[in-house]
Protein backbone atom coordinates (compact mmCIF):
# COMPACT_ATOMS: atom_id res chain seq x y z
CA UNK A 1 42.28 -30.65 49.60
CA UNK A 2 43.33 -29.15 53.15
CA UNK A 3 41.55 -29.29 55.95
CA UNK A 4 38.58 -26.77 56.89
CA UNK A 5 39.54 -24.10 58.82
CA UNK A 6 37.33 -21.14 61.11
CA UNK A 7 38.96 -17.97 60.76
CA UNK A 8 37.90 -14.41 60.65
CA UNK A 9 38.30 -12.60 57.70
CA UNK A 10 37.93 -8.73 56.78
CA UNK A 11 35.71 -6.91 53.73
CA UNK A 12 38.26 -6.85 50.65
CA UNK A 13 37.42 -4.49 47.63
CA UNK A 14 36.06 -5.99 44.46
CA UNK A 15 35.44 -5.04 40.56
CA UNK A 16 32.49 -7.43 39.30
CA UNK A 17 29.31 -7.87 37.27
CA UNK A 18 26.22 -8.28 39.23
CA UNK A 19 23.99 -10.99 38.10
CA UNK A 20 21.17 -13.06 38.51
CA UNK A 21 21.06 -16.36 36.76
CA UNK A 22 20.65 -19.79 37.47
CA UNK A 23 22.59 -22.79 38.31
CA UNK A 24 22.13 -24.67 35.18
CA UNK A 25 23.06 -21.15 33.18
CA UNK A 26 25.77 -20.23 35.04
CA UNK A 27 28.58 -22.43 33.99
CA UNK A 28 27.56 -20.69 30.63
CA UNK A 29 27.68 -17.03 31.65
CA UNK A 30 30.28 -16.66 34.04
CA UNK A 31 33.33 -16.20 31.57
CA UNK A 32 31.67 -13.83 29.98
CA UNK A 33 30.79 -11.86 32.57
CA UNK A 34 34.52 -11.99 33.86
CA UNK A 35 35.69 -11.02 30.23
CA UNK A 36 33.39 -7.81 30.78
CA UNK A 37 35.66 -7.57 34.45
CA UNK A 38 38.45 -7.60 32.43
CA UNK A 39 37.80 -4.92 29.44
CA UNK A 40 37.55 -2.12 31.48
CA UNK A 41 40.55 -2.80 33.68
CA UNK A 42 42.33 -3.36 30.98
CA UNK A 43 41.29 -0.55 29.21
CA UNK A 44 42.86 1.58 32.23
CA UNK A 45 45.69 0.14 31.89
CA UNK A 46 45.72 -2.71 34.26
CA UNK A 47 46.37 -6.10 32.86
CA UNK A 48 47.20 -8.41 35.90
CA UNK A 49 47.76 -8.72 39.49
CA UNK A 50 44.06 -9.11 40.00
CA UNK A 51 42.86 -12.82 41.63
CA UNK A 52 39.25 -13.42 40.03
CA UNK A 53 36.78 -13.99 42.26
CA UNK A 54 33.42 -15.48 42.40
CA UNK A 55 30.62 -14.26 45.30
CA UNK A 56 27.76 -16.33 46.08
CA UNK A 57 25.05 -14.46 47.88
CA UNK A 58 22.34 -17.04 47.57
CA UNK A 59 20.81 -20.15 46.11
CA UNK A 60 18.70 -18.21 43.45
CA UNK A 61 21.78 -17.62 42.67
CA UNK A 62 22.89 -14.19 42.79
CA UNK A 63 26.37 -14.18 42.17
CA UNK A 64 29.07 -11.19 41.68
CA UNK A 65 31.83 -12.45 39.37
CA UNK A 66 35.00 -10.40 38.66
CA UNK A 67 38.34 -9.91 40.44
CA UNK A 68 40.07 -8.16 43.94
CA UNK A 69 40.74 -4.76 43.07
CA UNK A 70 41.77 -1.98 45.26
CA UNK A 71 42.78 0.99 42.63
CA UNK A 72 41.17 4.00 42.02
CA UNK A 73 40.06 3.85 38.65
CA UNK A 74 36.66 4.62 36.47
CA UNK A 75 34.45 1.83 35.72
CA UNK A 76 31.51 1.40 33.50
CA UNK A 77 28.69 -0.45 34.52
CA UNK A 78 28.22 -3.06 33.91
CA UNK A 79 31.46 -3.20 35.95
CA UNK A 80 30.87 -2.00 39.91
CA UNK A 81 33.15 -2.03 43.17
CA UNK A 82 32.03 -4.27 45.36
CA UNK A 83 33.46 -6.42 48.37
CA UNK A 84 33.67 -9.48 49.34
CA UNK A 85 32.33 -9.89 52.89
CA UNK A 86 33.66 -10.09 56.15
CA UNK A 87 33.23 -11.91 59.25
CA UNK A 88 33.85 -15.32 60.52
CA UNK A 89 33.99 -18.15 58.16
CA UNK A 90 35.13 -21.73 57.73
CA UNK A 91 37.41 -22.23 54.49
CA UNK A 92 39.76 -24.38 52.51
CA UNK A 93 41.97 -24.55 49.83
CA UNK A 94 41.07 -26.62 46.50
CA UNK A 95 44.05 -28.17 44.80
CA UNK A 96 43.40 -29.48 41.66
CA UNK A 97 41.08 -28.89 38.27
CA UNK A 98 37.91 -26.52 38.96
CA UNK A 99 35.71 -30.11 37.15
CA UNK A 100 36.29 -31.20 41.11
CA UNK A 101 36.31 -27.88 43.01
CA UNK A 102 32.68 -28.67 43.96
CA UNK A 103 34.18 -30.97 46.38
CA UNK A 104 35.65 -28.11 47.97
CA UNK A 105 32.32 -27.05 48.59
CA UNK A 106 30.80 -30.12 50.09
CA UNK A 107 34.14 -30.80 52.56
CA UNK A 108 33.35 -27.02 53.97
CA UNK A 109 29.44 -27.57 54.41
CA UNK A 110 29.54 -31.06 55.59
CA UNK A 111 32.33 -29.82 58.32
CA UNK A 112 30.36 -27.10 59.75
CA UNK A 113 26.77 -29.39 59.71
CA UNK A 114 29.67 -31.83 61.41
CA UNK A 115 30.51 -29.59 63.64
CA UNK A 116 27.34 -27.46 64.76
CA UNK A 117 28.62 -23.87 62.64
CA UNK A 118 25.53 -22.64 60.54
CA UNK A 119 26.11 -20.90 57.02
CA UNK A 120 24.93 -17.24 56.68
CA UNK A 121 24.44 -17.66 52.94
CA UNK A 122 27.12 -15.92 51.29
CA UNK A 123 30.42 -18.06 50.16
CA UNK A 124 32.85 -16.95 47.61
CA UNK A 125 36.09 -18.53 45.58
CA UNK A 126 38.94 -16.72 45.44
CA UNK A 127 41.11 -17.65 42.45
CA UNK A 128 44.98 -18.49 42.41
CA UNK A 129 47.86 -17.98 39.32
CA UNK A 130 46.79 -19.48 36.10
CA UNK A 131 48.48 -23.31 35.79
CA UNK A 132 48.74 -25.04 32.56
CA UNK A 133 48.77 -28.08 34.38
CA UNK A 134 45.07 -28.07 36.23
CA UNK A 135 46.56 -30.60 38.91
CA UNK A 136 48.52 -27.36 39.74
CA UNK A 137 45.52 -25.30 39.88
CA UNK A 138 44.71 -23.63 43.47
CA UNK A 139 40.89 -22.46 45.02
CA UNK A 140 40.16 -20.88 47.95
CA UNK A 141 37.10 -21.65 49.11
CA UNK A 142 35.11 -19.98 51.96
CA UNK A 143 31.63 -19.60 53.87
CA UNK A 144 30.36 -16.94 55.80
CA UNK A 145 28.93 -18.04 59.16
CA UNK A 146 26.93 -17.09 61.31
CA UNK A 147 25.32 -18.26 64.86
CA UNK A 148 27.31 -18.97 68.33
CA UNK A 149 31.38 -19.51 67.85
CA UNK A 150 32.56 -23.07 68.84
């Protein structure tokens, strides 16, 4: 894993299913709800070039699964635009199977604790390229923050 970096980073544009599950469910639900991503922008036409994404908003949790997406196209709910948010966060890139990417997670949070930066709430993964080899694989991971810079 790479280190954990503060950056500022702007709003991008999303496709996704809203949903409100739990944590013990969610490893259940979330493909499907990214398959749903999927049928409609592949039923206008659109078949890649889309990183999936997975938005945090909570702990309940409320979570916005789907995929960055810019283009102007019809969608049926259950499929909304939505964004990712903006603002200053601390991130890092997980290398490696998503079985370990919660390590990811615990490197960023134990940094900022580490280092005085508190979380707003919201944190999001932004997917890379498919790999058949999962050592290959490649997570960005990143936390809104919020409170006084460094």
């Amino acid at each position: 894993m790479s280190d954990v970096l503060v950056t500022a980073v702007a709003p991008r544009p999303t496709a996704v299913v809203p949903a409100v599950t739990t944590w013990a469910a969610f490893p259940r639900v979330w493909k499907g709800l990214l398959d749903q991503v999927w049928d409609e922008l592949r039923a206008a036409g659109i078949t890649r070039g889309c990183p999936n994404v997975m938005l945090y908003l909570d702990d309940v949790p409320h979570v916005e699964v789907g995929v960055l997406f810019s283009q102007p196209v019809p969608l049926a709910e259950p499929v909304v635009l939505s964004e990712l948010p903006g603002g200053r966060v601390a991130m890092t890139v997980h290398r490696g199977p998503y079985a370990t990417l919660g390590e990811a997670h615990d490197a960023v949070q134990s940094w900022c604790v580490a280092h005085g930066l508190p979380l707003a709430g919201p944190r999001w993964e932004i997917y890379g390229s498919h790999r058949d080899d999962p050592a290959e694989l490649e997570t960005t991971v990143y936390y809104l923050l919020t409170g006084p810079r460094e």
